[in-house]
Protein backbone atom coordinates (compact mmCIF):
# COMPACT_ATOMS: atom_id res chain seq x y z
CA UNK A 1 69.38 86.77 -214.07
CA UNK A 2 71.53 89.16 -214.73
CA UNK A 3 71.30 93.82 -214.65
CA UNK A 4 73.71 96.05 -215.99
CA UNK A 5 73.36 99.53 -214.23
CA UNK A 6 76.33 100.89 -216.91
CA UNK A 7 75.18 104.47 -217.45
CA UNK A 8 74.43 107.59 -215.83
CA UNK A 9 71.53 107.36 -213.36
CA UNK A 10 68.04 109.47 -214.46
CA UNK A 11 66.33 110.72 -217.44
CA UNK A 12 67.53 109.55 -220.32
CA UNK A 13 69.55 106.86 -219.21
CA UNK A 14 69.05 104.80 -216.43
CA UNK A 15 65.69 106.16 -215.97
CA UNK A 16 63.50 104.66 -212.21
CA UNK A 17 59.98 103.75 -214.23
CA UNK A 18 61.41 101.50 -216.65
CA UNK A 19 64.10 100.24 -214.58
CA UNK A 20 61.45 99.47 -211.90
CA UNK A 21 58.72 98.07 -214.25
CA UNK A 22 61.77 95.85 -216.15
CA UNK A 23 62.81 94.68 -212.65
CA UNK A 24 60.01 94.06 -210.95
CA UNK A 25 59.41 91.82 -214.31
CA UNK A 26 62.21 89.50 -213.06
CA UNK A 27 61.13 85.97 -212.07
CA UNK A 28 64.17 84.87 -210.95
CA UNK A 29 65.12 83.25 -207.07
CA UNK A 30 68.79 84.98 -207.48
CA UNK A 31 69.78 88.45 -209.86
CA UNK A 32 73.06 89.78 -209.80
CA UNK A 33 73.29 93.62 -210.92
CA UNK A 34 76.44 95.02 -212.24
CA UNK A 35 77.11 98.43 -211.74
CA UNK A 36 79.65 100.52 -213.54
CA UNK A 37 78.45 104.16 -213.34
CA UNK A 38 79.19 107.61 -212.37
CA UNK A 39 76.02 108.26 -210.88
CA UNK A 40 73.27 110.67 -211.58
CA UNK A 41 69.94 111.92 -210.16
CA UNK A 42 69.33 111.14 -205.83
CA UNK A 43 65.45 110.57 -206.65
CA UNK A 44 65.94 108.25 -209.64
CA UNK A 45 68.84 106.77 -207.76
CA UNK A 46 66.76 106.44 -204.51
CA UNK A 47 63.70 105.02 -206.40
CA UNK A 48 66.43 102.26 -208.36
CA UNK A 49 67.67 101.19 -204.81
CA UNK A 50 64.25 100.71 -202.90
CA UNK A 51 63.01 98.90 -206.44
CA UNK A 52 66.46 96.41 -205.47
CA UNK A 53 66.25 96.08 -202.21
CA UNK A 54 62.16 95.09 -201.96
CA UNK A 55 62.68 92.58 -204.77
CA UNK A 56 61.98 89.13 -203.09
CA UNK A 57 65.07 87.17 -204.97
CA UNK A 58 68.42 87.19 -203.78
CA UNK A 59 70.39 90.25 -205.04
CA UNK A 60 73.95 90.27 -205.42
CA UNK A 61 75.08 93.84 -206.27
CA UNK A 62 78.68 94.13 -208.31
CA UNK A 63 81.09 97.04 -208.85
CA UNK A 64 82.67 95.84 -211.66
CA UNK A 65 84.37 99.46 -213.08
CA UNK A 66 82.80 102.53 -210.49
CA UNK A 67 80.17 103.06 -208.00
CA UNK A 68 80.46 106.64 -208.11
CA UNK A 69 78.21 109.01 -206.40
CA UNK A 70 74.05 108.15 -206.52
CA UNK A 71 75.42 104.57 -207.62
CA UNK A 72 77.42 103.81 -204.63
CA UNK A 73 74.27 104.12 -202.67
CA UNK A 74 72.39 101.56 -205.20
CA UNK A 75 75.26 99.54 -204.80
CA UNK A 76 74.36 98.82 -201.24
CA UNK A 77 71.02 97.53 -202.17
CA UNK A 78 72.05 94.30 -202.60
CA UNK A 79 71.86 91.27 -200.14
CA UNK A 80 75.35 90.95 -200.91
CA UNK A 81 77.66 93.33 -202.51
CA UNK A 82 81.01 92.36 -204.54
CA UNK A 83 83.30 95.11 -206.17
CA UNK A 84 86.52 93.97 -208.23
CA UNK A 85 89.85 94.16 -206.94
CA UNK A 86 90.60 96.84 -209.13
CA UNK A 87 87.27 98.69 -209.01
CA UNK A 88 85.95 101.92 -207.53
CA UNK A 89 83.40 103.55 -205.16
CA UNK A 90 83.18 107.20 -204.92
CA UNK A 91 80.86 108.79 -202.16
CA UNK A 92 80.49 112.50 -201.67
CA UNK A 93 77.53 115.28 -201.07
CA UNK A 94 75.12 115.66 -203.40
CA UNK A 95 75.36 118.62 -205.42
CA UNK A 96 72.55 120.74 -208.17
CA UNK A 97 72.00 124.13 -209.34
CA UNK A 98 69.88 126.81 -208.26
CA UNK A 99 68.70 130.51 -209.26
CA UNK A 100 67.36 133.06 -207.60
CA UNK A 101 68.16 135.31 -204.92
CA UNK A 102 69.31 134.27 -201.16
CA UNK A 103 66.49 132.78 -199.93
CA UNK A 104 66.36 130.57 -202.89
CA UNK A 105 69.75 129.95 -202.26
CA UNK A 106 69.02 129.14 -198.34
CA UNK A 107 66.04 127.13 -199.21
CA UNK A 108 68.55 124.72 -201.83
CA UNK A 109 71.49 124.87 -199.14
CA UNK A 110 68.87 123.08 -196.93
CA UNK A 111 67.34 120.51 -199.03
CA UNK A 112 70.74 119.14 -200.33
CA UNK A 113 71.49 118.63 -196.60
CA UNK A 114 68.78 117.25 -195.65
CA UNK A 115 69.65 114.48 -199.07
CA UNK A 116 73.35 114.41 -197.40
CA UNK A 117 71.50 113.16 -194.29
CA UNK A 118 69.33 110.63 -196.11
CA UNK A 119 72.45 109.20 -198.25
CA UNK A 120 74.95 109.25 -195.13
CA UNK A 121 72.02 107.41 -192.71
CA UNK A 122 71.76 104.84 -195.57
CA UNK A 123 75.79 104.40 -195.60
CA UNK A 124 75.92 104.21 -191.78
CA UNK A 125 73.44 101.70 -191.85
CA UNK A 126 75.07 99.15 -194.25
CA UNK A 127 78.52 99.59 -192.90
CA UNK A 128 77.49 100.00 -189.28
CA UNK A 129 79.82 103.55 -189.23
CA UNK A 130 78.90 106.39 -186.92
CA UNK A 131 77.26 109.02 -188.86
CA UNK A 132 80.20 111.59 -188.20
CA UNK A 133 82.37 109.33 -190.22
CA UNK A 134 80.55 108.80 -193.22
CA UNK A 135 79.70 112.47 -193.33
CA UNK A 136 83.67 113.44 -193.10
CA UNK A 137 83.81 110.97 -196.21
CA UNK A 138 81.29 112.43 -197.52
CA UNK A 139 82.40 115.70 -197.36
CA UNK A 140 86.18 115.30 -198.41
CA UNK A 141 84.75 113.14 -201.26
CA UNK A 142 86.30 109.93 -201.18
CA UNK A 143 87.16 107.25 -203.16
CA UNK A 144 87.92 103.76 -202.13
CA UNK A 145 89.34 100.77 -204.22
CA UNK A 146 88.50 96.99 -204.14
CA UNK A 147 89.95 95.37 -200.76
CA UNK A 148 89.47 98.62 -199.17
CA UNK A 149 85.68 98.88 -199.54
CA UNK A 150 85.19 95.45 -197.54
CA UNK A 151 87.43 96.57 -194.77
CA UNK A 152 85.27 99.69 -194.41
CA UNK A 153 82.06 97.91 -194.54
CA UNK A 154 80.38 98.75 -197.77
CA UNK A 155 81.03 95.40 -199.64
CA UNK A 156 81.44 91.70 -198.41
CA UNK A 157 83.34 90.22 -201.60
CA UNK A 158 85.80 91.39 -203.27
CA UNK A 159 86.28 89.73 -207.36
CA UNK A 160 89.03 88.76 -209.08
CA UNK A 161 91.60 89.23 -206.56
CA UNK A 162 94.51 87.04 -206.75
CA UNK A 163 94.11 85.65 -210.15
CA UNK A 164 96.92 84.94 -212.24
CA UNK A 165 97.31 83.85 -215.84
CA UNK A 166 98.94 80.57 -216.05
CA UNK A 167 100.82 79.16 -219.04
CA UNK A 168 102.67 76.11 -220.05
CA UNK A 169 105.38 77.74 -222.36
CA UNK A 170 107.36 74.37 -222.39
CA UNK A 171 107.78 72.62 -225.76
């Protein structure tokens, strides 16, 4: 079977109940999920991945345009994890808006980094990286293409490296 994640993650796109009650659906032994979105909500996100990663086939997750943000974390869900040669991951800290006066402010601040710590503990996990080091990526926001993603430890595979169009042109 086969999953496209290729929208924004949360309410109204990729939304976690009917993701989760569609997946869960899935009889399959093996389901491959393609991913090729900016991100979205943490919650939703976080709900999507735990959905993925307690499903009992064998899950190959695949970056086939961007993992960006919420969706580079659901992109480590899988039992394996492919991105193309010529697609992206982006991982920063998560972000939202708030009103109020300081101590709403204060109370926000530290909630989103107590999320940072979640989504960089998942990342260190996966890639086996200290903590330190995913947070610096975190923080400077970074991006990483194809090859580079399997030498830092956040895919195993990387697709459609290395192929070339062949012709005959002799007549």
């Amino acid at each position: 079977s086969e999953v496209l994640i290729y929208d924004v993650i949360g309410w109204p796109y990729v939304e976690a109940g009917e993701f989760t009650r569609d997946f869960k659906a899935i009889k399959s032994e093996e389901i491959t999920v393609g991913i090729n979105s900016p991100g979205g909500d943490v919650f939703d996100g976080t709900a999507i991945y735990n959905t993925i990663k307690e499903h009992p086939a064998k899950i190959t997750t695949r970056i086939d345009g961007i993992a960006a943000s919420m969706a580079s974390i659901i992109a480590l869900a899988g039992d394996e994890i492919q991105i193309a040669s010529n697609a992206y991951y982006m991982m920063h800290n998560p972000w939202s808006m708030a009103m109020g006066d300081y101590r709403d402010f204060e109370t926000e601040a530290a909630l989103l980094k107590r999320i940072a710590g979640t989504l960089a503990q998942t990342y260190s996990e996966r890639t086996g990286q200290s903590m330190d080091t995913v947070k610096e990526m975190m923080d400077n926001e970074t991006w990483i293409i194809g090859k580079e993603l399997v030498e830092q430890g956040f895919a195993d595979k990387v697709i459609g490296e290395g192929k070339k169009a062949s012709f005959d042109l002799s007549m």
